[in-house]
C-alpha atoms as a PDB file:
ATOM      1  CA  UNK A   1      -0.126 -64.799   3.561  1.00  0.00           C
ATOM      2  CA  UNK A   2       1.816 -63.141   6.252  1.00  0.00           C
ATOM      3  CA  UNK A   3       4.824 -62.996   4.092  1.00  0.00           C
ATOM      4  CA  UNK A   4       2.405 -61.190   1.320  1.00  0.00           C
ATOM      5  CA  UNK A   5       1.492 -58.686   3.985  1.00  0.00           C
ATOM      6  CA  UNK A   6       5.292 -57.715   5.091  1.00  0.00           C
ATOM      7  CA  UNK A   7       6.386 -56.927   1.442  1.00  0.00           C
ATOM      8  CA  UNK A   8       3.639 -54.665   0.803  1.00  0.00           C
ATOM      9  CA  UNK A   9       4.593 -52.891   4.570  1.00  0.00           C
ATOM     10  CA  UNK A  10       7.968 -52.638   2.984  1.00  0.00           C
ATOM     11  CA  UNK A  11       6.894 -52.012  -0.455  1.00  0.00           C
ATOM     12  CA  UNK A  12       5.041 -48.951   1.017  1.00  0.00           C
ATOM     13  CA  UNK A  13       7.679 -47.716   3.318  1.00  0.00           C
ATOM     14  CA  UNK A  14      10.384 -47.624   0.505  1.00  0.00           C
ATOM     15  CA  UNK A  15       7.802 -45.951  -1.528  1.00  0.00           C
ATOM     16  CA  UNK A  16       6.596 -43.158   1.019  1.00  0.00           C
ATOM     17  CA  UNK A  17      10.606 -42.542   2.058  1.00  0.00           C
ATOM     18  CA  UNK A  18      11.661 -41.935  -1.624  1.00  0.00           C
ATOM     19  CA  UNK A  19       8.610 -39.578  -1.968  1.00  0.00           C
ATOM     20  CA  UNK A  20       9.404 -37.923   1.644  1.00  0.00           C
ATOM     21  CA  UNK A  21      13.248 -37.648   0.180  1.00  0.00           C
ATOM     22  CA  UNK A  22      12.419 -35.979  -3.209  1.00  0.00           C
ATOM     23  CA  UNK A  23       9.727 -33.420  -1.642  1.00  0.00           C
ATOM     24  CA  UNK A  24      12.917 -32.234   1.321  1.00  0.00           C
ATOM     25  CA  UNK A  25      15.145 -32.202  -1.805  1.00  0.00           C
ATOM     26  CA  UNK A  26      12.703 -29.706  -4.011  1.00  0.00           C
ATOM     27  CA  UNK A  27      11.775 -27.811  -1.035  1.00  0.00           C
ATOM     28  CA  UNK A  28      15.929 -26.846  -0.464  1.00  0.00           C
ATOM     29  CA  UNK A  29      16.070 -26.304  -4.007  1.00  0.00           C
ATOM     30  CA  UNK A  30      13.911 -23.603  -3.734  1.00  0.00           C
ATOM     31  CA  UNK A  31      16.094 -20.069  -3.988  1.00  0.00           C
ATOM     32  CA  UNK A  32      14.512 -17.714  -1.116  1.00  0.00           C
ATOM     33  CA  UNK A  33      12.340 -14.816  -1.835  1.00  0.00           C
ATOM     34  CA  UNK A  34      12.470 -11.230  -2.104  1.00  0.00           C
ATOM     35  CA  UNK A  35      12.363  -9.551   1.601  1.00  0.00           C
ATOM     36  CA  UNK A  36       8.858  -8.754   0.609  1.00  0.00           C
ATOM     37  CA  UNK A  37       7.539 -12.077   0.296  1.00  0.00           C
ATOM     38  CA  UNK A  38       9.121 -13.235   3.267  1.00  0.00           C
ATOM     39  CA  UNK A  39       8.620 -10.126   6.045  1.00  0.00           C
ATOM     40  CA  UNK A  40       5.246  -8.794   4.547  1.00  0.00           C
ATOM     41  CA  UNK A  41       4.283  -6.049   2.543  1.00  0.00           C
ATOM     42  CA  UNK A  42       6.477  -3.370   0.659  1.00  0.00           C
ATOM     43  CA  UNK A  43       5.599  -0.115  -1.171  1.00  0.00           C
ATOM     44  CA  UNK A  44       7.671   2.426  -2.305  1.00  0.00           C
ATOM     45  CA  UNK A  45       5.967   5.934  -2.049  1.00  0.00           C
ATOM     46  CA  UNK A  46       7.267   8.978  -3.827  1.00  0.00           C
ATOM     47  CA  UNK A  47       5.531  12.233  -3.321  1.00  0.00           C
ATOM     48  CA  UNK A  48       6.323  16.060  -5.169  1.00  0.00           C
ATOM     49  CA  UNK A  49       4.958  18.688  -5.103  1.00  0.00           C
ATOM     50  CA  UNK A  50       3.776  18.762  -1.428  1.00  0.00           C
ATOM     51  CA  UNK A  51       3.941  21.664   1.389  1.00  0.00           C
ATOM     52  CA  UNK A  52       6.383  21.231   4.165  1.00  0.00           C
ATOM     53  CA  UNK A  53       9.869  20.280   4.202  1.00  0.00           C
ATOM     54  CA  UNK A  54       9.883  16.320   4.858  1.00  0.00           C
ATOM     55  CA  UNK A  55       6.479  16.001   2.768  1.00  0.00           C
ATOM     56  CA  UNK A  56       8.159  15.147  -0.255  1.00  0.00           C
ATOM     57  CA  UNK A  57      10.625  12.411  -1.673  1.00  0.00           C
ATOM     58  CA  UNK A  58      10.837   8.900  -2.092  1.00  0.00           C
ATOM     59  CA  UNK A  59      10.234   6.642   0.852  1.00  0.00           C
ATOM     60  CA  UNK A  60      10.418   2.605   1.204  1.00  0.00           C
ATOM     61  CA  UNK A  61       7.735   1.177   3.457  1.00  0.00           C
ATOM     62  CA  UNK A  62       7.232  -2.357   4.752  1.00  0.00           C
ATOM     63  CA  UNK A  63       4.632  -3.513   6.862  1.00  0.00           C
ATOM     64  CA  UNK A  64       4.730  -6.744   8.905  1.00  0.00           C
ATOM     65  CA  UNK A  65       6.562  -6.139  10.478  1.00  0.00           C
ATOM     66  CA  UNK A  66       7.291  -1.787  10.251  1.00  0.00           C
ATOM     67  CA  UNK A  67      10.580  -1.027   8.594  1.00  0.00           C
ATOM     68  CA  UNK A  68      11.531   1.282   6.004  1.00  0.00           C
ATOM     69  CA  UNK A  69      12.870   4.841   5.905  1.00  0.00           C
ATOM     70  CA  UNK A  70       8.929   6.237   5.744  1.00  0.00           C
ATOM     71  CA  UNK A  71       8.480   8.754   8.287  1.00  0.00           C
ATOM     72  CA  UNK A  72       5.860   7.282  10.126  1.00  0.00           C
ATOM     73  CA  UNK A  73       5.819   3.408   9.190  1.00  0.00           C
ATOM     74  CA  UNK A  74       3.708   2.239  11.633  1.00  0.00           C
ATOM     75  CA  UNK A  75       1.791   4.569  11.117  1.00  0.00           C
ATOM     76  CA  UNK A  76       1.094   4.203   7.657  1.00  0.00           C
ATOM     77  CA  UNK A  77       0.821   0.508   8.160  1.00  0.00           C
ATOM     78  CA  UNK A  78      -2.065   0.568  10.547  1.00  0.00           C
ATOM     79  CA  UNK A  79      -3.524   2.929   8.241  1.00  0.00           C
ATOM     80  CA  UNK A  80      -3.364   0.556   5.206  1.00  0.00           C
ATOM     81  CA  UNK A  81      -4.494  -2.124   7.554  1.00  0.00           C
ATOM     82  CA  UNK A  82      -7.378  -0.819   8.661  1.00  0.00           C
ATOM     83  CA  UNK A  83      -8.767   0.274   5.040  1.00  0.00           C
ATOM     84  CA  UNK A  84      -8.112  -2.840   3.715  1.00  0.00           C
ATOM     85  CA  UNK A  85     -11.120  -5.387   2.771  1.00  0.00           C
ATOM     86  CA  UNK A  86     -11.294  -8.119   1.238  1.00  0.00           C
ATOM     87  CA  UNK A  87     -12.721  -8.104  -2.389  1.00  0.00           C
ATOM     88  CA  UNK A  88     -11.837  -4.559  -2.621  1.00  0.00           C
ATOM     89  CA  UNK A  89      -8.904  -2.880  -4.020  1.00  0.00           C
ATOM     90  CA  UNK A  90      -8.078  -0.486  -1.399  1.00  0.00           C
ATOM     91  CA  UNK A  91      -5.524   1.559  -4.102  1.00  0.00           C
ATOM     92  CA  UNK A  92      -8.675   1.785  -6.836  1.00  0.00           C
ATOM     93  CA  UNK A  93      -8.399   5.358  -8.274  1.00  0.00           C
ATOM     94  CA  UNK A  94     -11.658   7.822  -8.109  1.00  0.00           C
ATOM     95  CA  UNK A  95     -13.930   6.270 -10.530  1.00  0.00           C
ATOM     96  CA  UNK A  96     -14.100   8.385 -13.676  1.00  0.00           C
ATOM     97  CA  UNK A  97     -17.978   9.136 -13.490  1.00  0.00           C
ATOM     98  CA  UNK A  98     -17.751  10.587  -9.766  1.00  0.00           C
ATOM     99  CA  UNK A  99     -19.412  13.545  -8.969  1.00  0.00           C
ATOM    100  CA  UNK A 100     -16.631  15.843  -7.379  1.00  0.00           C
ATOM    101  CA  UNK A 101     -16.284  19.600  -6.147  1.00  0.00           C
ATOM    102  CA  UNK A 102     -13.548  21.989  -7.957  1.00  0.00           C
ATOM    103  CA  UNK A 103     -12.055  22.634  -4.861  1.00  0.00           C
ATOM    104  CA  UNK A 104      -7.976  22.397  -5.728  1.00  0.00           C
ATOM    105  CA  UNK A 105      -6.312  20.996  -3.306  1.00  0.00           C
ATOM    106  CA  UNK A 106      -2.641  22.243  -4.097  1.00  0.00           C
ATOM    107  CA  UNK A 107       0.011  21.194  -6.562  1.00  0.00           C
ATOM    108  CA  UNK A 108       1.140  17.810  -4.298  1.00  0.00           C
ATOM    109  CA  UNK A 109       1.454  14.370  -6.348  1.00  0.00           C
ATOM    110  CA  UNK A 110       2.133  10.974  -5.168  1.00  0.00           C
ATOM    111  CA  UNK A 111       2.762   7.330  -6.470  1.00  0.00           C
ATOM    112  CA  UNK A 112       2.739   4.746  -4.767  1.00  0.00           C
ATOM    113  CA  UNK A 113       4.352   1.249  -5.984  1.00  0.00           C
ATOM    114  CA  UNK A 114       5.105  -1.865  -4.940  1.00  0.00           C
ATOM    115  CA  UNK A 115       2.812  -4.974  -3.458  1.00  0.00           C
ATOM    116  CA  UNK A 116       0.104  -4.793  -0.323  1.00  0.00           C
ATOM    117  CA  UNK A 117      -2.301  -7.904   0.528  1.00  0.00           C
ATOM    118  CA  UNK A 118      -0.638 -10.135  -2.321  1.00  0.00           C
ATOM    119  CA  UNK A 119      -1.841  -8.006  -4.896  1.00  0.00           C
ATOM    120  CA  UNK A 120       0.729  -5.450  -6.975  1.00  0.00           C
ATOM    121  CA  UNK A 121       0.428  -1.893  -6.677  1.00  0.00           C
ATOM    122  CA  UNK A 122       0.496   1.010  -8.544  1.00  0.00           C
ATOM    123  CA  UNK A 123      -1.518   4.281  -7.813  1.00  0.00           C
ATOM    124  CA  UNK A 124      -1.186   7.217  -8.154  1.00  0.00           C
ATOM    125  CA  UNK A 125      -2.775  10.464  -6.269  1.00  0.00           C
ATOM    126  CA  UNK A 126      -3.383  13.584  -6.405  1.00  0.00           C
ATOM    127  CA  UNK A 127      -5.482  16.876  -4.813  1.00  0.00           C
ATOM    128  CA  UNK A 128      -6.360  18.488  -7.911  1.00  0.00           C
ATOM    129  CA  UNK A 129     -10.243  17.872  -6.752  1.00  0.00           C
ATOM    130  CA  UNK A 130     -12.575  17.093  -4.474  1.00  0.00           C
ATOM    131  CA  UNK A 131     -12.607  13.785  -4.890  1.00  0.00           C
ATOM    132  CA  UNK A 132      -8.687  13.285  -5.283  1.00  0.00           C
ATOM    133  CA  UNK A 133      -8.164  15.473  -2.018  1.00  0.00           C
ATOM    134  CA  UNK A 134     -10.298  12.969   0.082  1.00  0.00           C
ATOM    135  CA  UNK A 135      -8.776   9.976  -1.395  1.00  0.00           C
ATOM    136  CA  UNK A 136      -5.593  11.864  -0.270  1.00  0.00           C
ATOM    137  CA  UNK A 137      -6.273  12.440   2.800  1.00  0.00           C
ATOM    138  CA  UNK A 138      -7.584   8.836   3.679  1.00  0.00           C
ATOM    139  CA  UNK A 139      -4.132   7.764   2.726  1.00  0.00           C
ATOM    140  CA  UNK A 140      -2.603  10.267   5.623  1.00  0.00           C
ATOM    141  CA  UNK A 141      -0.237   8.826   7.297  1.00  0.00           C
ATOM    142  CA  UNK A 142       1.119   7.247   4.186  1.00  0.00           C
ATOM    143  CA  UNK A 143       0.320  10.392   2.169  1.00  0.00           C
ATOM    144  CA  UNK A 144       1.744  13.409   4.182  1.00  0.00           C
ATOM    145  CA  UNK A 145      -1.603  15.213   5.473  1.00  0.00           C
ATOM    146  CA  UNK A 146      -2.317  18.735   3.415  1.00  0.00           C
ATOM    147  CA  UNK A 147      -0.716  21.884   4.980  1.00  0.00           C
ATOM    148  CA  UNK A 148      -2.918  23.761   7.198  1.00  0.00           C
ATOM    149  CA  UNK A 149      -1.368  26.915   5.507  1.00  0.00           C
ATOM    150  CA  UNK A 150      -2.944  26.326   2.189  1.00  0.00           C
ATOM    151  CA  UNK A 151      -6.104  26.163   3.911  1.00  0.00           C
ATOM    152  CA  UNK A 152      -5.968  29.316   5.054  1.00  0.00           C
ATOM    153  CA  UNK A 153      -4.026  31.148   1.925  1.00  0.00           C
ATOM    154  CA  UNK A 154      -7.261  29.737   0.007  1.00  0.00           C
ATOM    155  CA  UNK A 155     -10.126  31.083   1.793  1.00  0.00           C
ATOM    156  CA  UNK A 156      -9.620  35.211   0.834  1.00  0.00           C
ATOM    157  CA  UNK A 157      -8.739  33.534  -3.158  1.00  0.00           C
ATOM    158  CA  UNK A 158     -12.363  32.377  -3.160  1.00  0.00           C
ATOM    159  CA  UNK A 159     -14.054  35.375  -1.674  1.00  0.00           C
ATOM    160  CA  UNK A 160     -12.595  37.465  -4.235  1.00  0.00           C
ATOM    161  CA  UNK A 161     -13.195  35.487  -6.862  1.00  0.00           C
ATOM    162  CA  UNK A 162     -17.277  35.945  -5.803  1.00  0.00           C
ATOM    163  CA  UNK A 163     -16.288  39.685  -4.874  1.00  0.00           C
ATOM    164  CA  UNK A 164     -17.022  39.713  -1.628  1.00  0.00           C
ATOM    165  CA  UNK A 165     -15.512  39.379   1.737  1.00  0.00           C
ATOM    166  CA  UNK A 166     -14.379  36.447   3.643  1.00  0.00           C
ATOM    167  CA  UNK A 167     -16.487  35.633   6.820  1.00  0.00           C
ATOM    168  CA  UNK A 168     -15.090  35.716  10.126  1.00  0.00           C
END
């Protein structure tokens, strides 16, 4: 009986030490991953189009840690952060039955590309509405945030289109 007992202890230990020795030898097999996969999340954002000198160009943003030659990467990551729930995808474009003003927004394009929360991106924006404008500027400081000059270059366009004067 005791005899019986000790090879099945040592029947189980050789057992359990080859499995132990093939999982360590998979595991080192493995080739390591993209800098993405290992530091967090990556997007590359390229903008055109946009007011201002630094608004547009490409950019390369990672996010957990911040890195990247974005202009404001921690910036743009806490912004992503805090818009992002679960369930929802937080790059969805403006759905196509949205009600939206006319209001143009300017000429300024974006894409951005790339992978955020585990899940592949690719969006694209733009302020040719409403609609587009605000989903713009939710993106700010990933987006660059509108000029304040096209603002105010729009404001006597509209009040001569109705033919009247712009209020004070």
């Amino acid at each position: 009986m005791i005899s019986s007992l000790w090879w099945r202890i040592a029947a189980t230990g050789v057992v359990c030490t080859a499995a132990l020795t093939a999982l360590v030898q998979a595991v080192a097999a493995q080739p390591p991953g993209p800098p993405a996969a290992v530091g967090g999340d990556h997007l590359t954002v390229t903008v055109s189009g946009s007011d201002g000198p630094a608004a547009g160009g490409t950019y390369e943003l990672r996010c957990h840690p911040a890195g990247g030659d974005h202009p404001s990467a921690q910036g743009a990551c806490d912004r992503l952060d805090s818009l992002t729930t679960w369930g929802r995808d937080l790059f969805a474009p403006v759905p196509p039955d949205a009600v939206c003003t006319l209001q143009y927004g300017g000429p300024a394009t974006a894409r951005v590309t790339g992978s955020w929360a585990g899940r592949p991106v690719d969006a694209r924006f733009s302020r040719r509405s409403g609609c587009e404008s605000a989903r713009w500027d939710s993106f700010v400081p990933l987006l660059p945030a509108a000029s304040a000059d096209r603002g105010a270059d729009s404001r006597p366009a509209t009040a001569a289109r109705r033919g009247g004067r712009a209020a004070g």
